[in-house]
Protein backbone atom coordinates (compact mmCIF):
# COMPACT_ATOMS: atom_id res chain seq x y z
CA UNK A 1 53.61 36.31 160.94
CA UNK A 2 54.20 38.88 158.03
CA UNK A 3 55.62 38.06 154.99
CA UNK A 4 58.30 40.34 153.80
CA UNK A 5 59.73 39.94 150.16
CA UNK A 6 63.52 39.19 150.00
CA UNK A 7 65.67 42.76 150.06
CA UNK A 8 66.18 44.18 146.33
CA UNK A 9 69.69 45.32 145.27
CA UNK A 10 68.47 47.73 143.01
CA UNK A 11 66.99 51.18 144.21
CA UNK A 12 63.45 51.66 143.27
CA UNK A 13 62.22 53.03 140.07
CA UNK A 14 61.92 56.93 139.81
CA UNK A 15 60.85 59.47 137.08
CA UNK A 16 61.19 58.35 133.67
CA UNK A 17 62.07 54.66 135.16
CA UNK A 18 58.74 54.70 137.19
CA UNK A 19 56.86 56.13 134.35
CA UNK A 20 57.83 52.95 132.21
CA UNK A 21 56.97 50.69 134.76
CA UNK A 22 53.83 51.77 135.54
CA UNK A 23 53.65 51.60 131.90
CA UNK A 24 53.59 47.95 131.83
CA UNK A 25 50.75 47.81 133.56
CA UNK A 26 48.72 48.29 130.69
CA UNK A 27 48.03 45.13 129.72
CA UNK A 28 45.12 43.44 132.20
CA UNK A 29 47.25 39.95 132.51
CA UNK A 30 50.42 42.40 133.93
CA UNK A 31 47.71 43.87 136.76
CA UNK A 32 46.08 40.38 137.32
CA UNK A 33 49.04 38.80 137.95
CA UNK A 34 50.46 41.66 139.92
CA UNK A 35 47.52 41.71 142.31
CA UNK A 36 47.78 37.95 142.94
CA UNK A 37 51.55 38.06 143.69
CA UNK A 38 51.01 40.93 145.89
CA UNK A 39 48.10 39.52 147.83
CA UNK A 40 49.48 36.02 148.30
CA UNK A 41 52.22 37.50 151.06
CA UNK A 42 54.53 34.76 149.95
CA UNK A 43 56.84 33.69 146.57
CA UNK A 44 54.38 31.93 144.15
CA UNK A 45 55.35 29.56 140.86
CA UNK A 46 54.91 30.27 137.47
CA UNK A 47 52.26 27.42 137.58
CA UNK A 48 50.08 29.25 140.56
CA UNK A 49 50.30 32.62 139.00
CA UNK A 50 48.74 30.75 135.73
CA UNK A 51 46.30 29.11 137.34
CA UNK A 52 44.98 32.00 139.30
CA UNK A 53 44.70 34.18 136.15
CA UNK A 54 43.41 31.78 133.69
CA UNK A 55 46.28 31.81 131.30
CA UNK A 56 48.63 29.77 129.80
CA UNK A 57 51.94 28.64 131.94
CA UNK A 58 54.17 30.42 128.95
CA UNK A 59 52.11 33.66 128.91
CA UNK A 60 52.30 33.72 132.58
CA UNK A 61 55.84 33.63 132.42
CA UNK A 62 56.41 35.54 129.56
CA UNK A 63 54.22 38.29 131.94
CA UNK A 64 55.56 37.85 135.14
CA UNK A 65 59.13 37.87 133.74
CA UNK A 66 58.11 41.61 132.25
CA UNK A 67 56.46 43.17 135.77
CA UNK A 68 60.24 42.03 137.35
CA UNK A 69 62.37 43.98 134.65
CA UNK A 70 60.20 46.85 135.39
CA UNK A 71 61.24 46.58 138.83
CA UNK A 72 57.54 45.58 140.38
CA UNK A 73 58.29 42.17 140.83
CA UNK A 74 61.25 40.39 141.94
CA UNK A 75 62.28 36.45 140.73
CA UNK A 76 64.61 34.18 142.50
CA UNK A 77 64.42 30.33 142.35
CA UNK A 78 63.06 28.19 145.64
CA UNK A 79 60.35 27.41 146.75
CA UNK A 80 58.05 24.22 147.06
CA UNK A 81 56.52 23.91 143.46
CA UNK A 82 57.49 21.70 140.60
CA UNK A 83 60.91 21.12 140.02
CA UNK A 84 62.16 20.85 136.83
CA UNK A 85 65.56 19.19 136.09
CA UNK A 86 68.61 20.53 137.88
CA UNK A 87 67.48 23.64 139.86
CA UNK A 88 64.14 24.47 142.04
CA UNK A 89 61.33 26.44 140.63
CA UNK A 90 61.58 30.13 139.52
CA UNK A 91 58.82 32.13 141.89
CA UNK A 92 57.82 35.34 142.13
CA UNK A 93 57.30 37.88 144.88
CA UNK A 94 56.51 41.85 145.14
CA UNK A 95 59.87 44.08 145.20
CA UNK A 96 59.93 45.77 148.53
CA UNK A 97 59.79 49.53 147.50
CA UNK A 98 57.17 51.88 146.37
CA UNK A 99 57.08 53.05 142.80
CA UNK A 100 55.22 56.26 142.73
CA UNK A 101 54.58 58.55 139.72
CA UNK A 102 53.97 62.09 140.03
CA UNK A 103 53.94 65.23 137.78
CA UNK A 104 55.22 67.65 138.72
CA UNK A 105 57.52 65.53 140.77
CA UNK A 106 56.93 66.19 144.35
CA UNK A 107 58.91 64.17 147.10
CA UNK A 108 56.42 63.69 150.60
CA UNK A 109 58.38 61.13 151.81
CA UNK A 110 62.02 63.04 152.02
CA UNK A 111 59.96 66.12 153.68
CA UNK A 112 58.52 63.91 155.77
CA UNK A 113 61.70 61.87 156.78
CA UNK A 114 63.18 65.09 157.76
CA UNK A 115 60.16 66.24 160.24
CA UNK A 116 60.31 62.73 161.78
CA UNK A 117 64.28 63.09 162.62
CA UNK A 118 63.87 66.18 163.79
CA UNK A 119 60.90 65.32 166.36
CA UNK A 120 62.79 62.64 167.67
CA UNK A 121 66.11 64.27 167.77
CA UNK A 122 64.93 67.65 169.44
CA UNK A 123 67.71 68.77 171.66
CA UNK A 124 66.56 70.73 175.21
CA UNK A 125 65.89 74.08 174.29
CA UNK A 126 65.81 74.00 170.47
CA UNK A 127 62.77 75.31 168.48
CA UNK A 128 60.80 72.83 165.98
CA UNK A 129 61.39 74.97 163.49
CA UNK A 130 64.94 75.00 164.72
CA UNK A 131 65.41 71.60 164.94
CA UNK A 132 63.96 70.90 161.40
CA UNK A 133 66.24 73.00 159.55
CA UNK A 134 69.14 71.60 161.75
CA UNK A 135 67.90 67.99 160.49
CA UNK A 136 67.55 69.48 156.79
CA UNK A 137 70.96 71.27 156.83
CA UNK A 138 72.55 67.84 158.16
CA UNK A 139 70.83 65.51 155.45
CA UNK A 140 71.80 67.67 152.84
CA UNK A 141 75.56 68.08 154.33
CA UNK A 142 75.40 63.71 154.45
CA UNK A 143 74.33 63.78 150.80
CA UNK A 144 77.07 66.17 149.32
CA UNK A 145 80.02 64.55 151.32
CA UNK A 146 78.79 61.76 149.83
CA UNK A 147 78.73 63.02 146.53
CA UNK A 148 82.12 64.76 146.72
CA UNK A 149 84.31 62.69 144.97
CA UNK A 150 81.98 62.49 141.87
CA UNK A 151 81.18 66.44 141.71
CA UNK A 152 84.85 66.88 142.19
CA UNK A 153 85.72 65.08 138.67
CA UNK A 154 82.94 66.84 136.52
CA UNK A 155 82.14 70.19 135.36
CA UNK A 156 81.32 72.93 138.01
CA UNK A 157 77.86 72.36 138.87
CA UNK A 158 77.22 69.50 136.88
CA UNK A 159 77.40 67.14 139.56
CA UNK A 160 74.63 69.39 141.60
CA UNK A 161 72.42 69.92 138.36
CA UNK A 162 72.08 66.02 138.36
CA UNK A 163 71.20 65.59 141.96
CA UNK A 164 68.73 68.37 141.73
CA UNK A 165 67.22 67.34 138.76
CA UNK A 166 67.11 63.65 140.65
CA UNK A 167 64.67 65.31 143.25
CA UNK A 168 62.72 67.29 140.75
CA UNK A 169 63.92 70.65 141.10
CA UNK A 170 63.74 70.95 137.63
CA UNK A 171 67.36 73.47 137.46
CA UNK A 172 68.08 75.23 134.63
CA UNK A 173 70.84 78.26 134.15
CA UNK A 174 69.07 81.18 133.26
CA UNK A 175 72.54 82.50 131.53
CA UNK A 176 73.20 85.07 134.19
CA UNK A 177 74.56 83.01 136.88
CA UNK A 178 71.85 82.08 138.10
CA UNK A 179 69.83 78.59 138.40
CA UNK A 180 66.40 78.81 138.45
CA UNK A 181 63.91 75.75 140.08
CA UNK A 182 61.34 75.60 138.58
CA UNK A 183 59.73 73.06 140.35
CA UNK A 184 59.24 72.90 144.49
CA UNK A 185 58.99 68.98 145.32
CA UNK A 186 57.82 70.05 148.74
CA UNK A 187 54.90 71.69 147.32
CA UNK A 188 51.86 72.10 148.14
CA UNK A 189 53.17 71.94 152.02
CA UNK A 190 55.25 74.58 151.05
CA UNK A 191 52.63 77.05 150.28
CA UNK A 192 50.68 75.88 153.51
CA UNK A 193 53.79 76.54 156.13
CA UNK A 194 56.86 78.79 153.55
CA UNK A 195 58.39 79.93 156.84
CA UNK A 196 59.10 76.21 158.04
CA UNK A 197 59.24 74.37 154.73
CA UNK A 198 61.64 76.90 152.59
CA UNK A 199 63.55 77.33 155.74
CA UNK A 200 64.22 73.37 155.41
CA UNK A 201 64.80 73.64 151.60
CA UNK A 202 67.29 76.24 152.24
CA UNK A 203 69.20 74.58 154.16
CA UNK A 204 69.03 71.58 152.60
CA UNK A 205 70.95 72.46 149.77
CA UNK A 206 73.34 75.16 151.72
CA UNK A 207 74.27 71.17 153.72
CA UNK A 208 75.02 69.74 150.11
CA UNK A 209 76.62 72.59 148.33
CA UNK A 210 79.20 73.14 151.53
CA UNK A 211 79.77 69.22 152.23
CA UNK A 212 80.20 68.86 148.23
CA UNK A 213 82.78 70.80 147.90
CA UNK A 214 80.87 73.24 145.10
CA UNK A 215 82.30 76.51 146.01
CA UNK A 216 81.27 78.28 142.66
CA UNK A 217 77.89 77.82 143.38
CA UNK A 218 75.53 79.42 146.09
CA UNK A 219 71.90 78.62 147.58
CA UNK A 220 70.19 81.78 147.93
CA UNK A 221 66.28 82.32 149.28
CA UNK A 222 64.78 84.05 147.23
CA UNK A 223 61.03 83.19 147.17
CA UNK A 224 59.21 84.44 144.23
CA UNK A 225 55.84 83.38 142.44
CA UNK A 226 55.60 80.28 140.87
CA UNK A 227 59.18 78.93 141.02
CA UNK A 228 61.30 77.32 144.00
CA UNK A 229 62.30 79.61 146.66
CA UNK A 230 65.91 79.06 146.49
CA UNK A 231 68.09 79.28 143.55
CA UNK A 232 71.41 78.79 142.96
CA UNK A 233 73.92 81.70 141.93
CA UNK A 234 77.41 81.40 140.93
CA UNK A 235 78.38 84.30 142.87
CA UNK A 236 75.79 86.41 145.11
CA UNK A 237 73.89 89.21 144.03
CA UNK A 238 74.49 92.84 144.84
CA UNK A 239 72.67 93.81 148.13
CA UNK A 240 72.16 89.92 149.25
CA UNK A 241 71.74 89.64 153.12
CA UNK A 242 73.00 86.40 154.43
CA UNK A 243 71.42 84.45 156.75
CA UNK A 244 72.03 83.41 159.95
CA UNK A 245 74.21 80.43 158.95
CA UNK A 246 75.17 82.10 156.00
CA UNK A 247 79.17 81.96 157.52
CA UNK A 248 78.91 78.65 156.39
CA UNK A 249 79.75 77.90 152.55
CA UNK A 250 77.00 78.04 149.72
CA UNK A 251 73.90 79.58 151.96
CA UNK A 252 72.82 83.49 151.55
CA UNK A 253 69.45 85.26 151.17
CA UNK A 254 68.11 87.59 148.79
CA UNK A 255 65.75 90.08 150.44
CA UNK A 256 65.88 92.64 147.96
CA UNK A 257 62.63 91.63 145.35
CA UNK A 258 60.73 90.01 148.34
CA UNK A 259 60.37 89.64 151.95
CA UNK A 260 60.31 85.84 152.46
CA UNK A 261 57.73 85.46 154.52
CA UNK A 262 55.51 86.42 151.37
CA UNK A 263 53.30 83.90 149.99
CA UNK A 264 55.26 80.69 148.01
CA UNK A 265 53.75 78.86 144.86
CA UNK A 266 55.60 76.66 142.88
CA UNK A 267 54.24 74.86 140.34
């Protein structure tokens, strides 16, 4: 039988929130401990964590109670141990999601997510390339209806800076109309398959910015050297080419600087 920790309400940590918590683990009683709860495969007491560590039952705690605000642990009170007056013992077990740090940010598991759905969802006929922009352009289109109602309330485009800036596209308005990305989270399989990968990107956010309800804003390909291949442009440029889905809101192409089958880097 496996053990699997009790479901957390709160999502896990990301950027600045998983920086601090792997943070914590500075101190070699915060790891210890960590590694015990983790390797037990069930909840363990305040009194076993001590034990195990060689520390006092109040620095245990005092530990323990810091790796579950940083959202590596989780606390709940059960189990078998000591009771003290009035309620069962307060015990410990891992919080059932990753926390991951990376810099630049870079975000395998969405990319990979995506490629899964579309393998198994591959309809008669349909490309994998096909079918993985389909999957993109739908995950994207689930995302922005879901973020509708708060884009709708808040400045144009502030609603989509946030969400991009959630995934580590790193936006910022360059002052002409135009956001820049300055950071791919799909890299480095970007720059190992751009045809497949940007394609995916693309529509990705042409699926968000049309189920959002973000007219002012369009996703454009545009693949240049060392920044995301799509940007966003509050109205497109002279000479842009749409493509083939481009009928639908928020998705163009830019082929005017650069074919985009040319080489991608982001960094």
């Amino acid at each position: 039988m496996t053990y699997e920790p009790t479901a957390a309400a709160s999502p896990p940590p990301t950027g600045l929130d998983a920086m601090a918590a792997l943070a914590v683990l500075g101190d070699v009683s915060r790891r210890r401990l960590l590694e015990f709860v983790r390797r037990a495969r069930r909840p363990v007491t305040r009194e076993e964590a001590s034990a195990a560590v060689g520390i006092s039952r109040k620095l245990a705690a005092f530990h323990l109670d810091k790796l579950v605000a940083s959202g590596l642990l989780q606390a709940r009170h059960g189990g078998d141990g000591p009771r003290r007056v009035g309620r069962a013992p307060k015990v410990y077990e891992p919080a059932p999601h990753t926390v991951a740090l990376s810099l630049p940010p870079r975000r395998p598991e969405l990319l990979a997510s995506l490629l899964a759905e579309a393998v198994t969802t591959q309809r008669p006929g349909e490309s994998a390339r096909d079918a993985s922009v389909r999957i993109a352009r739908e995950r994207g289109e689930a995302l922005g209806a879901e973020a509708a109602d708060v884009t709708g309330a808040e400045p144009p485009g502030h609603g989509v800076h946030a969400f991009l800036d959630a995934l580590g596209f790193e936006p910022e308005p360059d002052g002409e109309g135009r956001t820049v990305l300055h950071n791919c989270p799909f890299h480095p399989v970007a720059a190992e398959a751009p045809d497949l990968v940007c394609g995916m990107n693309h529509a990705f956010l042409c699926g968000y910015l049309a189920a959002s309800g973000t007219d002012e804003l369009t996703a454009v390909l545009a693949p240049r050297p060392g920044v995301c291949c799509v940007e966003l442009r509050t109205t497109p440029g002279a000479g842009d080419d749409e493509a083939p889905d481009a009928g639908r809101s928020g998705c163009a192409r830019d082929d005017s600087d650069q074919k985009s089958s040319a080489p991608l880097r982001s960094s």
